[in-house]
Protein backbone atom coordinates (compact mmCIF):
# COMPACT_ATOMS: atom_id res chain seq x y z
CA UNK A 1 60.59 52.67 28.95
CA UNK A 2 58.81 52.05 25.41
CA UNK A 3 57.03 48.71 25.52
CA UNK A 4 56.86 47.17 22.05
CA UNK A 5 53.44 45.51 22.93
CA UNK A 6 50.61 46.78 22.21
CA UNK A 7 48.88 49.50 24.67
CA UNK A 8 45.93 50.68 23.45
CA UNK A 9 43.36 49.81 26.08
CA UNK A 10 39.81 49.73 26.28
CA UNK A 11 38.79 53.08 28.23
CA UNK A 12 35.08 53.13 27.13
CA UNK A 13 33.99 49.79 26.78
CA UNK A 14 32.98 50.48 23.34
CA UNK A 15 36.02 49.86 21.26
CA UNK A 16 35.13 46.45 19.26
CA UNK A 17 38.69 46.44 17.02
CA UNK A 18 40.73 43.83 17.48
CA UNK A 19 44.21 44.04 17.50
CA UNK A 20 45.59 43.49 14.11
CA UNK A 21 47.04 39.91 13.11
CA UNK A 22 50.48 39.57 13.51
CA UNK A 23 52.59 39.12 9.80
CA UNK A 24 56.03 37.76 9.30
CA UNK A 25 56.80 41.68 8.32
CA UNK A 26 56.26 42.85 11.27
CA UNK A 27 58.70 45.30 11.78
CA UNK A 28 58.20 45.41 15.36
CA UNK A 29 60.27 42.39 16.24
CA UNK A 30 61.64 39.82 14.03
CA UNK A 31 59.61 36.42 12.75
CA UNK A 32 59.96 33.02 15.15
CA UNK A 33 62.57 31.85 12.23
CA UNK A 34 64.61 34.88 11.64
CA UNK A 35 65.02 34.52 15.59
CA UNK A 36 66.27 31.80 15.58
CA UNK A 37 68.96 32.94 13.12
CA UNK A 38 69.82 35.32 14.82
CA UNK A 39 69.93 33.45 18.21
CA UNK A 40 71.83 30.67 16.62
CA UNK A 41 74.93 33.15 14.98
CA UNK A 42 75.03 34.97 18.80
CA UNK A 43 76.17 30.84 19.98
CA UNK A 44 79.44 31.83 19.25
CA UNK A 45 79.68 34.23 21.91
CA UNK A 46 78.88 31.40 24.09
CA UNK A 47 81.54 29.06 22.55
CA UNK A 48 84.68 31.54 21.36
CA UNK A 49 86.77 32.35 24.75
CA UNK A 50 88.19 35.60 25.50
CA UNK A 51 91.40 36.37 23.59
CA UNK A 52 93.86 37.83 26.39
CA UNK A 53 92.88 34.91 28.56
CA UNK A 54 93.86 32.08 25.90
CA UNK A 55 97.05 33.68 25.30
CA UNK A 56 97.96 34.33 28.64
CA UNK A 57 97.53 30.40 29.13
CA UNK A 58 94.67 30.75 31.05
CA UNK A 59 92.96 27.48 32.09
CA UNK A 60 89.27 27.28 30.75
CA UNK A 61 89.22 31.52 30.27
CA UNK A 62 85.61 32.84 30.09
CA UNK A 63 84.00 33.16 26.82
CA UNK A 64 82.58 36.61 25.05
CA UNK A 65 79.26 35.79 26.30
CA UNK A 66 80.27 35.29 30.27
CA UNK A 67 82.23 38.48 29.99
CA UNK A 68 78.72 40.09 28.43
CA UNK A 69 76.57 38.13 31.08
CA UNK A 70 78.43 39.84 33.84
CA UNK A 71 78.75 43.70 32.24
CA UNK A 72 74.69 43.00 32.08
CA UNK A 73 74.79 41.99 35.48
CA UNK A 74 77.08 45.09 36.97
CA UNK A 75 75.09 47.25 34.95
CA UNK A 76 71.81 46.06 36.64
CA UNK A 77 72.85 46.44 40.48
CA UNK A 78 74.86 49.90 39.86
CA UNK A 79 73.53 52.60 41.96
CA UNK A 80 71.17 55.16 39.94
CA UNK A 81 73.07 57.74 38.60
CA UNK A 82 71.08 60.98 38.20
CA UNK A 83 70.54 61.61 34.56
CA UNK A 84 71.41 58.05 33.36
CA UNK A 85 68.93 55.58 31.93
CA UNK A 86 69.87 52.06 33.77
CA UNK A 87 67.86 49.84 31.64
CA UNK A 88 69.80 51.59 28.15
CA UNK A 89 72.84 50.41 30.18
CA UNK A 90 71.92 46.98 30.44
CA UNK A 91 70.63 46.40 26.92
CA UNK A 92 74.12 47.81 25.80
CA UNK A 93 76.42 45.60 28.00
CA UNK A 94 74.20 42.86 26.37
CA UNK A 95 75.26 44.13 22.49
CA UNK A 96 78.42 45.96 23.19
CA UNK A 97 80.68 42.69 22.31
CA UNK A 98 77.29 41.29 20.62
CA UNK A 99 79.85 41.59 16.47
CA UNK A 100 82.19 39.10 17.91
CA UNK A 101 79.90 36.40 17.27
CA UNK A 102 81.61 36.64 13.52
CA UNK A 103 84.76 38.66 13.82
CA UNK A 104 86.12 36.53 17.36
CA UNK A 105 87.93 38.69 20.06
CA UNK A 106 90.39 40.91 18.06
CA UNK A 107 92.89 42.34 20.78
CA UNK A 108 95.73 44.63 19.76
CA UNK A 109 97.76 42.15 20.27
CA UNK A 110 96.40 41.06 17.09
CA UNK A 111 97.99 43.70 15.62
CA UNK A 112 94.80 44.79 13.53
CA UNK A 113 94.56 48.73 12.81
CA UNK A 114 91.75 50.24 14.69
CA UNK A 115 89.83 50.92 11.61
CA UNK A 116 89.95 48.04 10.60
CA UNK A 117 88.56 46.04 13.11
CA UNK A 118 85.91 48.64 13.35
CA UNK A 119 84.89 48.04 9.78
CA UNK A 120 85.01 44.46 9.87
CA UNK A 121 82.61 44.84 13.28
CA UNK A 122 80.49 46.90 11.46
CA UNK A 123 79.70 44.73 8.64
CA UNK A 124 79.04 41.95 11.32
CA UNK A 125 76.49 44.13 13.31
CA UNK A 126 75.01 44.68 9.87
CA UNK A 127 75.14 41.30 8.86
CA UNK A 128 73.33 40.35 12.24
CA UNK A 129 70.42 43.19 11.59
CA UNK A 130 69.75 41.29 8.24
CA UNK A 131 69.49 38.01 9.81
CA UNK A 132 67.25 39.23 12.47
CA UNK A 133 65.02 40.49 9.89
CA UNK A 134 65.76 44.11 10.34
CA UNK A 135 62.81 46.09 11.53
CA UNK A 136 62.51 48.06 15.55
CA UNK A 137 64.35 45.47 17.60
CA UNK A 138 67.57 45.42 14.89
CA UNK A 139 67.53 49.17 14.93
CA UNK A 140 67.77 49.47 18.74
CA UNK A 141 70.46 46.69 18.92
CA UNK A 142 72.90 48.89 15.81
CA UNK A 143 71.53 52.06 17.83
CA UNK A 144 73.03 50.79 21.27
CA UNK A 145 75.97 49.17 19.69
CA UNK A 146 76.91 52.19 17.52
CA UNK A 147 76.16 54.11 20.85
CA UNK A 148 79.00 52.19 22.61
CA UNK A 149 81.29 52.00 19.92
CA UNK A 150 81.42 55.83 19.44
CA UNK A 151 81.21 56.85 23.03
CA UNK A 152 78.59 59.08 22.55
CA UNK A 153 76.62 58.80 25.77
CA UNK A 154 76.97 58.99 29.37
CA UNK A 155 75.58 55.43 29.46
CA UNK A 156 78.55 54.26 26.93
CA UNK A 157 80.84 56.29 28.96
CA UNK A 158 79.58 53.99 31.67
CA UNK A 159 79.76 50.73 29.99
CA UNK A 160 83.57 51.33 28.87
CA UNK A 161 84.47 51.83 32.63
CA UNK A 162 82.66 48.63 33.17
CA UNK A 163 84.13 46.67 30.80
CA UNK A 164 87.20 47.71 32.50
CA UNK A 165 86.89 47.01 35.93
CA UNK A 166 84.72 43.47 34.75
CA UNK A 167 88.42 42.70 33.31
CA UNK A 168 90.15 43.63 36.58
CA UNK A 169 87.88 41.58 38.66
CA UNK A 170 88.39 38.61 35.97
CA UNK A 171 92.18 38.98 36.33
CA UNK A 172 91.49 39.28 39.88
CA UNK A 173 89.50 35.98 39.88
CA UNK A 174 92.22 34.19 37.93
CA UNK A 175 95.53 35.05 39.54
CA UNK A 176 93.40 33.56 42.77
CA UNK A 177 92.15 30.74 41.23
């Protein structure tokens, strides 16, 4: 897996460059401020509660972010899969829902046309990239997103069945609550 830190090591002994300062346009990850941005629009995942669940009169339902939490979490202790790249599959159940921060849980029950909502979720993502401050770690977060959204991988493919049966075992966990 690609590190974003620097690994250029002294072999020789001999190499006397330091590392070059750090700048707030570093496009390698995002400045301490855009961060925080970004950190404080992705609250609302935390805060906005899973659509299906408040209208099925659920009693405190799960927010977007515990759903996330434990998509990350089934991704991590799945069995290796030959030919599937674990680690992608966690950083995606982190972003797949990551949009909702500004457009909420839209459920077809909402009764918004699929195009739609993926438009309005793609201007969000974008939105999100911009207040991160753009650069690698932006691109990687749209890449994985986009990645989900289309179903273009094996690792997506995944994720979708997880998302799935992380819904079951919620429903599960509610009708025995």
């Amino acid at each position: 897996m690609a590190s974003s830190s620097s690994s250029s090591s002294v072999t020789n002994g001999n190499n006397n460059n330091p590392p070059p300062p750090s700048s707030s346009n570093d496009v390698a990850s995002p400045s301490a401020s855009s961060a925080i941005d970004f950190l404080t629009l992705c609250h609302r995942l935390k805060t906005t509660k899973r659509a299906g669940w408040v209208r099925r009169d659920v009693q405190n339902p799960e927010s977007i972010a515990d759903h996330m939490y434990r998509m990350g979490l089934m991704a991590l202790i799945a069995s290796d899969i030959p030919g599937i790249d674990r680690d992608k599959c966690v950083k995606m159940a982190i972003v797949h829902d990551i949009a909702e921060a500004i457009v909420g849980d839209i459920t077809p029950a909402d009764g918004v046309p699929k195009a739609e909502k993926s438009r309005r979720e793609r201007e969000a993502i974008d939105h999100m990239c911009k207040v991160l401050g753009g650069g690698s770690r932006a691109k990687e977060m749209e890449e994985l997103w986009m990645e989900y959204e289309e179903n273009s991988s094996s690792e997506a493919k995944i994720l979708k069945d997880f998302d799935k049966v992380e819904m079951i075992l919620q429903a599960l966990e509610y009708e025995n609550g």
